[in-house]
N, C-alpha and C. Protein backbone atom coordinates (compact mmCIF):
# COMPACT_ATOMS: atom_id res chain seq x y z
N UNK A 1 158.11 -173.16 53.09
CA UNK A 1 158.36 -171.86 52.49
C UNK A 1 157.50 -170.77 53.14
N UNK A 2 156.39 -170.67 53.70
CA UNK A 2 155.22 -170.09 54.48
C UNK A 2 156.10 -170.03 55.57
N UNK A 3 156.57 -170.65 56.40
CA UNK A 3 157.12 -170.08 57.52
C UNK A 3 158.15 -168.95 57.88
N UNK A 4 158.99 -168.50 56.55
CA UNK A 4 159.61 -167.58 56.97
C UNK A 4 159.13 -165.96 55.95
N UNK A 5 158.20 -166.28 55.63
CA UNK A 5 157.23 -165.53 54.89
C UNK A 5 156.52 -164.91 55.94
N UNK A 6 155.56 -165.56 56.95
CA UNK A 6 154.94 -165.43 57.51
C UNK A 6 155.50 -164.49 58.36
N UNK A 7 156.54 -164.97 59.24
CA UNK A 7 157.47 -164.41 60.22
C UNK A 7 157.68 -162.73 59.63
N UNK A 8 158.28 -162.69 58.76
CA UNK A 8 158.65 -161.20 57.49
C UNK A 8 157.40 -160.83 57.83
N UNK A 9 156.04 -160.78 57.55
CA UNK A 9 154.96 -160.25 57.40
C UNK A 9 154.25 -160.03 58.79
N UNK A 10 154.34 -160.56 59.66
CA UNK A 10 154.03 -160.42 61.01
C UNK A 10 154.93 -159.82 61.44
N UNK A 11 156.15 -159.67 61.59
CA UNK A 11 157.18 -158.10 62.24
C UNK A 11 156.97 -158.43 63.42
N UNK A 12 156.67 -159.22 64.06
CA UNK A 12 156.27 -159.23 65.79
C UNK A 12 154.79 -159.24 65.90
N UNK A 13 154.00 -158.62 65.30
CA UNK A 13 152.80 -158.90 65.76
C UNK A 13 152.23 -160.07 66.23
N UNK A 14 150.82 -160.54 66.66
CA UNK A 14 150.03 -161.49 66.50
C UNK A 14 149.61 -161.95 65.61
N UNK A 15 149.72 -163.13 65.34
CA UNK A 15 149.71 -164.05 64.84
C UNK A 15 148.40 -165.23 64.59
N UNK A 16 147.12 -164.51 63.50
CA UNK A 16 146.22 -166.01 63.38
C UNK A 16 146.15 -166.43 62.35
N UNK A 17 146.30 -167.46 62.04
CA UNK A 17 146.09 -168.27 61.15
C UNK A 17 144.38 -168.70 60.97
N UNK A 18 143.84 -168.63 59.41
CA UNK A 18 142.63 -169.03 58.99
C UNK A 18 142.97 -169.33 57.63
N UNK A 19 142.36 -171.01 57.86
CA UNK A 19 142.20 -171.61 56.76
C UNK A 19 140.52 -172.22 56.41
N UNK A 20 140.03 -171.93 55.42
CA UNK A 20 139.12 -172.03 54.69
C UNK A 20 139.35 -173.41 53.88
N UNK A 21 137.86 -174.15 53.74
CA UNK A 21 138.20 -175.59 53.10
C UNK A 21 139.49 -176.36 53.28
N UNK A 22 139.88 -177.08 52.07
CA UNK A 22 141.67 -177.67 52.47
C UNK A 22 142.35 -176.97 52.83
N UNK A 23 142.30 -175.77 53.18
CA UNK A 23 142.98 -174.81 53.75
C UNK A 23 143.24 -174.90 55.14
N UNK A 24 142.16 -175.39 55.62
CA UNK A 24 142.66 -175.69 57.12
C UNK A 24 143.47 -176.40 57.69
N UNK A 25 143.62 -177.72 56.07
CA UNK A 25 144.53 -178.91 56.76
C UNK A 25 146.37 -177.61 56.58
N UNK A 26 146.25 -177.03 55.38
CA UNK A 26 147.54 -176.38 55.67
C UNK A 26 147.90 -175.10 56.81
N UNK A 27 146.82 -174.50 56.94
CA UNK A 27 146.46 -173.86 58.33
C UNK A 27 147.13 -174.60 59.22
N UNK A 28 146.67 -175.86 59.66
CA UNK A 28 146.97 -176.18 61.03
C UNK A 28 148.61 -176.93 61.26
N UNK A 29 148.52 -176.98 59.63
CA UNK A 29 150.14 -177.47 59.63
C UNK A 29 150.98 -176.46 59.56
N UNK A 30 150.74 -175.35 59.19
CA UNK A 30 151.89 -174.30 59.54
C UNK A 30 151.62 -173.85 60.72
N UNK A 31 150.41 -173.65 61.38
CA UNK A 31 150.56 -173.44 62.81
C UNK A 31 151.63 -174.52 63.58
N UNK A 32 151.68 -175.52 63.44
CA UNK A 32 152.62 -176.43 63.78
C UNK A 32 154.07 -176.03 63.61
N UNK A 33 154.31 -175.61 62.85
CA UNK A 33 155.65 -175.21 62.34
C UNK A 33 155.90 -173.84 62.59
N UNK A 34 155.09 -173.05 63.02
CA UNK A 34 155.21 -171.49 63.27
C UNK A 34 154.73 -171.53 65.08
N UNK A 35 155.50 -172.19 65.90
CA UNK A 35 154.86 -171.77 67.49
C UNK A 35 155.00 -170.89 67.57
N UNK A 36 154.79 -169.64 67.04
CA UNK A 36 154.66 -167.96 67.73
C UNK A 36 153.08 -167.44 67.21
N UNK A 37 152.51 -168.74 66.62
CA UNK A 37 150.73 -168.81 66.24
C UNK A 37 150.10 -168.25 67.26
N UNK A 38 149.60 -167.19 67.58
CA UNK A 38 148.42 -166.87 68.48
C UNK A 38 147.20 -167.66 68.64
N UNK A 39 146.71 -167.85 67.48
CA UNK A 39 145.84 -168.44 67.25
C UNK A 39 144.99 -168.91 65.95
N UNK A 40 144.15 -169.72 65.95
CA UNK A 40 143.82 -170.49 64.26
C UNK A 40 142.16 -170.48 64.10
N UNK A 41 141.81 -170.31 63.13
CA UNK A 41 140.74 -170.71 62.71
C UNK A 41 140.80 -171.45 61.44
N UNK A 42 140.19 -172.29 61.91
CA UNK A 42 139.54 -173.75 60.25
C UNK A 42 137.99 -173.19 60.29
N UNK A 43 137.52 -172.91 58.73
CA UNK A 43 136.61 -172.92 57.85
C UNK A 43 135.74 -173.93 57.50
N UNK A 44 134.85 -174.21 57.45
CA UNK A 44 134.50 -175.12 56.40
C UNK A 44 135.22 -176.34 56.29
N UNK A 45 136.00 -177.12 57.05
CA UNK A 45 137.41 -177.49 56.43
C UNK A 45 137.05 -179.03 57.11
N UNK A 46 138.12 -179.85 57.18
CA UNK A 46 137.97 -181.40 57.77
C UNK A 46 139.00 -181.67 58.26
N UNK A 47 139.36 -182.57 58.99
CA UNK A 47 140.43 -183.14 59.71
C UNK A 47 141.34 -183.16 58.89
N UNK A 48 141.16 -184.41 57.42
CA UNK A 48 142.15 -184.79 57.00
C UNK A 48 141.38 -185.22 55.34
N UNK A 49 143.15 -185.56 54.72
CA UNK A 49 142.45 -185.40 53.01
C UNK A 49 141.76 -186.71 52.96
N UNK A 50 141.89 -187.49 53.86
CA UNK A 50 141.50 -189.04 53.60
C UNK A 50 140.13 -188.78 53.95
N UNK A 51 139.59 -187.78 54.94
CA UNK A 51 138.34 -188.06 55.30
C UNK A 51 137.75 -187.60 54.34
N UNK A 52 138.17 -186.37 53.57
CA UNK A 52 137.46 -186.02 52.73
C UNK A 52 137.65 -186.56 51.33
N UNK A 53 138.34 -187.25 51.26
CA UNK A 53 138.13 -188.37 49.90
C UNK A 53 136.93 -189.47 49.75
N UNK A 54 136.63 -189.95 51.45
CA UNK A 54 135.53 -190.79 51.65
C UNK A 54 134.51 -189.96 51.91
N UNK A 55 134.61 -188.74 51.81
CA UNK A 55 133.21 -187.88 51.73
C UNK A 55 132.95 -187.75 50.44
N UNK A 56 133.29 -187.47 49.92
CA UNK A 56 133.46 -187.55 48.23
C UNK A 56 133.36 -188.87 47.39
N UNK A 57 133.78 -190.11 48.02
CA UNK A 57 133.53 -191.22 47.20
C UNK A 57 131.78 -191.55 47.48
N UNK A 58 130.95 -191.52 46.33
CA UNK A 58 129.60 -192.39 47.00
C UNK A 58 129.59 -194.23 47.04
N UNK A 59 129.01 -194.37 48.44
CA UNK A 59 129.23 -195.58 48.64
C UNK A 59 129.28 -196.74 47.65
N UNK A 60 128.62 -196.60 46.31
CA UNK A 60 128.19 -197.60 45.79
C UNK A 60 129.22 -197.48 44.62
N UNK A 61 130.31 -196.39 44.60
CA UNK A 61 131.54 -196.63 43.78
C UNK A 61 132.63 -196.82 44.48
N UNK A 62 132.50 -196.99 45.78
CA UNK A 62 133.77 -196.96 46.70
C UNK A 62 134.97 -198.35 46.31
N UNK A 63 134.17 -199.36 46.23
CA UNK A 63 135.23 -201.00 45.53
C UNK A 63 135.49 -200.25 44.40
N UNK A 64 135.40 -199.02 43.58
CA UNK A 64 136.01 -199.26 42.14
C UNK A 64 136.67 -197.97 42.13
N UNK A 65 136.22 -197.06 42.73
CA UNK A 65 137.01 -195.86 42.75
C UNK A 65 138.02 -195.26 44.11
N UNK A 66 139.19 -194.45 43.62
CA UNK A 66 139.92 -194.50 44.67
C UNK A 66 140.57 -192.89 44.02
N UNK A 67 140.50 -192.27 45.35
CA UNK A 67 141.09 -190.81 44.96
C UNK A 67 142.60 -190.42 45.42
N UNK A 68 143.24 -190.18 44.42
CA UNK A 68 144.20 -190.08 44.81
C UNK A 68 144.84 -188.67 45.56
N UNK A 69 145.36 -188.78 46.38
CA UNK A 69 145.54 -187.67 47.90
C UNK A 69 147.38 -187.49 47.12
N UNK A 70 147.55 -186.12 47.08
CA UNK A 70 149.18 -185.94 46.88
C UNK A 70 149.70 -186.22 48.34
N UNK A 71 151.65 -186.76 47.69
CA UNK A 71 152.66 -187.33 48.53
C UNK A 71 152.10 -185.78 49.74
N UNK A 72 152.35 -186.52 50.92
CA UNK A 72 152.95 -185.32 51.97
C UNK A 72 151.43 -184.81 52.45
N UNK A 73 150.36 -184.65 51.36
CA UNK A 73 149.65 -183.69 52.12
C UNK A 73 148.30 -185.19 52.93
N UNK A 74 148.81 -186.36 52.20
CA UNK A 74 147.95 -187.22 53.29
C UNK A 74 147.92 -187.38 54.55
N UNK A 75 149.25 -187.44 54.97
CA UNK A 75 149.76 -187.38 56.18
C UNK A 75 149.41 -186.17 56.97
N UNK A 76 148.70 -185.07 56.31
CA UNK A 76 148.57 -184.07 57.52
C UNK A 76 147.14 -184.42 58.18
N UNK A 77 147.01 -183.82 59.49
CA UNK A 77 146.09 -184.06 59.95
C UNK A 77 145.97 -182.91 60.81
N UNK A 78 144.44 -182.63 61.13
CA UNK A 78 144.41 -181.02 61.99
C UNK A 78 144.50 -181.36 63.33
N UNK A 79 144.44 -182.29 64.26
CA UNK A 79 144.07 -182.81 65.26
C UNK A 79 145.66 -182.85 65.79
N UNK A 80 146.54 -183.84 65.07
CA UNK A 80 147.29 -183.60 65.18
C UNK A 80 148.34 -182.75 65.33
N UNK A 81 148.24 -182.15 63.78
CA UNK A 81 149.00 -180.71 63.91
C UNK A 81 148.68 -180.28 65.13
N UNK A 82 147.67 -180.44 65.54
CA UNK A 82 147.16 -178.79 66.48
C UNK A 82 147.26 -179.23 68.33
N UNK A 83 147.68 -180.85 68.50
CA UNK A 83 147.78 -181.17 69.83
C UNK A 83 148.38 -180.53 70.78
N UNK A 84 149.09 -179.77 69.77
CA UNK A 84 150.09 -178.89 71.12
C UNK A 84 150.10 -177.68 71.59
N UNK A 85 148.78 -177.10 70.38
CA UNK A 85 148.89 -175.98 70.31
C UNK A 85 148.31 -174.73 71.38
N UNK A 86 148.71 -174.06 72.02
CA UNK A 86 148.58 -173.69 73.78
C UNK A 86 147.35 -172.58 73.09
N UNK A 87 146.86 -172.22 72.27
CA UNK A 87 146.39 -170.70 71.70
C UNK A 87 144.74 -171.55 71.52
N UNK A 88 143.76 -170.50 71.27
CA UNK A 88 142.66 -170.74 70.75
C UNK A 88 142.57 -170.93 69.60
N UNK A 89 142.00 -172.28 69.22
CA UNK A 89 141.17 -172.31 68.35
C UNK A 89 139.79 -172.61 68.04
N UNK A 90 139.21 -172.03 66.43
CA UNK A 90 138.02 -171.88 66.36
C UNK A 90 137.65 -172.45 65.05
N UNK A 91 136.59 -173.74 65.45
CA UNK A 91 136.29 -174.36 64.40
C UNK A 91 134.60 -174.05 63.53
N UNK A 92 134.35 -173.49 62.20
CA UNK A 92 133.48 -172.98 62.12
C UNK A 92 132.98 -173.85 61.16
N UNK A 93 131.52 -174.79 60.95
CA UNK A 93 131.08 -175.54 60.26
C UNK A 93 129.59 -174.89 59.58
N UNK A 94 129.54 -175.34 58.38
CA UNK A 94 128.12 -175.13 57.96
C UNK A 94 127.15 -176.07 57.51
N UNK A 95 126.23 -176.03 58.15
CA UNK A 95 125.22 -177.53 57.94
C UNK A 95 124.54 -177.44 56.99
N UNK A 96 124.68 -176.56 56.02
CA UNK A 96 124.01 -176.67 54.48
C UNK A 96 125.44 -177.09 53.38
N UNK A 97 126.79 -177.13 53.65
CA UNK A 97 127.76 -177.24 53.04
C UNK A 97 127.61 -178.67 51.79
N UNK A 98 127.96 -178.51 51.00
CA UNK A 98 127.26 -178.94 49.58
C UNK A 98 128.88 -179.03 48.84
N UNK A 99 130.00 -179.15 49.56
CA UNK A 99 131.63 -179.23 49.13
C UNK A 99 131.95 -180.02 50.20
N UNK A 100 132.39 -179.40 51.19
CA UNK A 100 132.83 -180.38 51.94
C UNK A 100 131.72 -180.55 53.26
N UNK A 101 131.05 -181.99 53.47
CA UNK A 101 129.62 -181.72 54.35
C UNK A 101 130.01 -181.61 55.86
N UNK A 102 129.08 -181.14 56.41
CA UNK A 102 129.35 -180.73 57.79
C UNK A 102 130.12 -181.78 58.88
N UNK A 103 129.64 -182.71 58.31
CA UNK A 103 130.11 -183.73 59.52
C UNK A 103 132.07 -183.84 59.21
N UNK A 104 132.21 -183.30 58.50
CA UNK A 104 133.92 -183.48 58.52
C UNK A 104 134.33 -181.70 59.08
N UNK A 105 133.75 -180.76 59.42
CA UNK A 105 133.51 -179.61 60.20
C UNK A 105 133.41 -180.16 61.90
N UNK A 106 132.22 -181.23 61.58
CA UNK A 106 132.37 -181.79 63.52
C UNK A 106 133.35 -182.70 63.64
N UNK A 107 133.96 -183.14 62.58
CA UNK A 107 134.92 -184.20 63.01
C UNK A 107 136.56 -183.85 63.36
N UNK A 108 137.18 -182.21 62.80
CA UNK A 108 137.53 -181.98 63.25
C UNK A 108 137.48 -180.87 64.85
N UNK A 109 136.29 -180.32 64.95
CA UNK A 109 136.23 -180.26 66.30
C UNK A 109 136.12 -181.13 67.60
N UNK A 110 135.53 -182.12 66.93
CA UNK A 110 135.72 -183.15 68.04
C UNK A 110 137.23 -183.91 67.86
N UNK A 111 137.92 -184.04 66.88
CA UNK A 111 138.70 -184.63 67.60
C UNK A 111 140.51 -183.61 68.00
N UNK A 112 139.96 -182.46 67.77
CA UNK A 112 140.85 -181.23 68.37
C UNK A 112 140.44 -181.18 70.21
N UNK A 113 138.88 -181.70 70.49
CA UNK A 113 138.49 -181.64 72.03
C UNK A 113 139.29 -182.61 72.48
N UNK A 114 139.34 -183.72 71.91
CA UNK A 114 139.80 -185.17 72.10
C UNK A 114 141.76 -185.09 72.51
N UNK A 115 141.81 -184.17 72.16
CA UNK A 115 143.54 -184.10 72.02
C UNK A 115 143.44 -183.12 73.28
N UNK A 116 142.28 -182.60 73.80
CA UNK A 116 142.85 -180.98 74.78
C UNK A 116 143.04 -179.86 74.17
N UNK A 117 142.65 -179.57 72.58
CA UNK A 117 143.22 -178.67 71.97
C UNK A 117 141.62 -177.13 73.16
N UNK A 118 142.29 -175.84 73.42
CA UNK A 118 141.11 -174.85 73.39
C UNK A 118 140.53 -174.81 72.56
N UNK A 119 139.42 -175.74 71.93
CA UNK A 119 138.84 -175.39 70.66
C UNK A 119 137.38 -175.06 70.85
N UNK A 120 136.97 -174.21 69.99
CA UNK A 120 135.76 -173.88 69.72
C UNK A 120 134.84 -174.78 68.62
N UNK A 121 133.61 -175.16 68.72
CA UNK A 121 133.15 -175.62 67.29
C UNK A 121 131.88 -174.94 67.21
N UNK A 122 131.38 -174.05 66.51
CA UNK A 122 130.56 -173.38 66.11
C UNK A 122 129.92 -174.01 64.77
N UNK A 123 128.57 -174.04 64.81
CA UNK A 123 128.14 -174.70 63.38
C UNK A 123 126.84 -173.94 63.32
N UNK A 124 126.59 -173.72 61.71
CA UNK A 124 126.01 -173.00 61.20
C UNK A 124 125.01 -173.35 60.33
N UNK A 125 123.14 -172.95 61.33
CA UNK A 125 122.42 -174.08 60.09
C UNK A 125 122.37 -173.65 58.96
N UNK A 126 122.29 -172.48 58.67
CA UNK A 126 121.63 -172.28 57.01
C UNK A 126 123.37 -171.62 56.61
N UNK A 127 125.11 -171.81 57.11
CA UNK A 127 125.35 -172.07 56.42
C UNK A 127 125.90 -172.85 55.24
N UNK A 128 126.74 -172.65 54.34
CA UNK A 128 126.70 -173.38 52.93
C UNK A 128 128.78 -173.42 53.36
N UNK A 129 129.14 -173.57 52.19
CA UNK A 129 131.00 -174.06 51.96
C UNK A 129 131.72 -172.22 52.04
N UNK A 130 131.07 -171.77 51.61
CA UNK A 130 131.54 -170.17 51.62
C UNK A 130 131.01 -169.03 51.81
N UNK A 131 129.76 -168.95 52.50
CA UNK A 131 129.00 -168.12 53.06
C UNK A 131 128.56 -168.16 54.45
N UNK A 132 129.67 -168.33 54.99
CA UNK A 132 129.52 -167.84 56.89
C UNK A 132 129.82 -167.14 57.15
N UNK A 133 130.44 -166.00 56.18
CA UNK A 133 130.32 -164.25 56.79
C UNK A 133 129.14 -163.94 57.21
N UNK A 134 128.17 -164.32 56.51
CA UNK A 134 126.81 -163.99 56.09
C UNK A 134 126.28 -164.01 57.15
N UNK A 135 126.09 -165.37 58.10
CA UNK A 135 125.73 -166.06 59.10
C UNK A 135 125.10 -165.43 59.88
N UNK A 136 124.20 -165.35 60.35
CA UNK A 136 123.87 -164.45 62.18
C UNK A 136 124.94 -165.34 62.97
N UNK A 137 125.67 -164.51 64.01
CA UNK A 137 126.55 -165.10 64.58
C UNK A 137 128.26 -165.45 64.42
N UNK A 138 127.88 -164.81 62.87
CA UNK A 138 129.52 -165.82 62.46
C UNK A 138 130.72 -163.89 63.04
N UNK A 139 130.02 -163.06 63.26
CA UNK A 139 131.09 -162.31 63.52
C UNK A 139 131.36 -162.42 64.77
N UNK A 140 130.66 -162.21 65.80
CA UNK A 140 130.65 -162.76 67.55
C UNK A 140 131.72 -163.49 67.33
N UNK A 141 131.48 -164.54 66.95
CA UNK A 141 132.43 -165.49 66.86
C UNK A 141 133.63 -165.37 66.48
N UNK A 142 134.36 -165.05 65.68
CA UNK A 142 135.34 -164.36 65.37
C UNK A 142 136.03 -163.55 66.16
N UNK A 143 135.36 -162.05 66.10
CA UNK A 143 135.58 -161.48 67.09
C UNK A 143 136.16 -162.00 68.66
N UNK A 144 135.43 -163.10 68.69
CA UNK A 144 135.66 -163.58 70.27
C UNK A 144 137.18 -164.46 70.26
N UNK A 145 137.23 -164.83 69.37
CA UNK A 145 138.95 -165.28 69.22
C UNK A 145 139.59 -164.33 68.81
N UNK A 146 139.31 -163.31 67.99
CA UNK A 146 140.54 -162.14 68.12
C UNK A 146 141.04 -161.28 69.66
N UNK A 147 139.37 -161.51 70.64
CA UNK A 147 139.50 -160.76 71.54
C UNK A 147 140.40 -161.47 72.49
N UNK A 148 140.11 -162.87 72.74
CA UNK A 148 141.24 -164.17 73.07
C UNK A 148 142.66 -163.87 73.04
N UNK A 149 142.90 -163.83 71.44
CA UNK A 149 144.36 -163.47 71.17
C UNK A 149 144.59 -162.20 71.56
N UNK A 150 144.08 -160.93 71.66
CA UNK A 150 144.71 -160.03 72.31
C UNK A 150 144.58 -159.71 73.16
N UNK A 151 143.79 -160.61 74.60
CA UNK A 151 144.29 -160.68 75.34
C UNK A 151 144.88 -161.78 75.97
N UNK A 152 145.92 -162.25 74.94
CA UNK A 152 147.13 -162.88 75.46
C UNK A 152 146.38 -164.45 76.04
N UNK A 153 145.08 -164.71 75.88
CA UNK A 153 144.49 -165.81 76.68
C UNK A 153 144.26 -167.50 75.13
């Protein structure tokens, strides 16, 4: 339903996609489905819902507890989604994150490198799950993929 929403609202323009937390896993799946994506940024965010279910389970309830992931959205994955994707992307992690922890921030940048994706991974020590505006650095960064996408690179 996002895809021809999107299209209406972009009129031709450029095109980035930013997803924040689970947001990125749907980020990178409508970039998938929208190839006229300029370009993407993931947040805070993780590869996939499975990884972040085992980030969330603590080890010593893992034999008894089991989280359940909705139909459809297990199967997405950012790595995937994003193997094909010819545009920049920019992966932004925070190493104080206390929701979803950093290492599922490096796990999808590394395995977006792993596929060939242009990706960026930027990580952030003091930041947290929703405060990397804040960041020293976090606008550069940004900026530097908008400047990417308009110029066409």
């Amino acid at each position: 339903a996002l895809v021809p929403l999107v299209r209406e609202k972009a009129a031709g323009r450029k095109i980035v996609l930013w997803g924040h937390s689970l947001g990125g896993l749907v980020c990178s799946e409508l970039a998938a489905r929208l190839p006229e994506t300029d370009g993407v940024i993931i947040e805070t965010s993780a590869r996939n819902a499975r990884e972040v279910a085992q980030a969330w389970t603590p080890w010593y309830a893992a034999p008894f507890v089991r989280i359940e992931i909705a139909e459809g959205f297990g199967d997405i994955d950012v790595a995937n989604a994003l193997k094909a994707f010819k545009g920049p992307v920019l992966v932004l992690g925070g190493e104080q994150d206390k929701t979803l922890p950093v290492q599922l921030a490096r796990s999808v940048g590394k395995a977006l490198k792993d596929e060939g994706v242009a990706a960026d991974y930027i990580e952030f020590k003091d930041g947290g799950h929703s405060d990397l505006i804040l960041q020293d650095g976090f606008a550069p960064a940004v900026t530097g993929l908008f400047a990417q996408v308009a110029a066409g690179s």
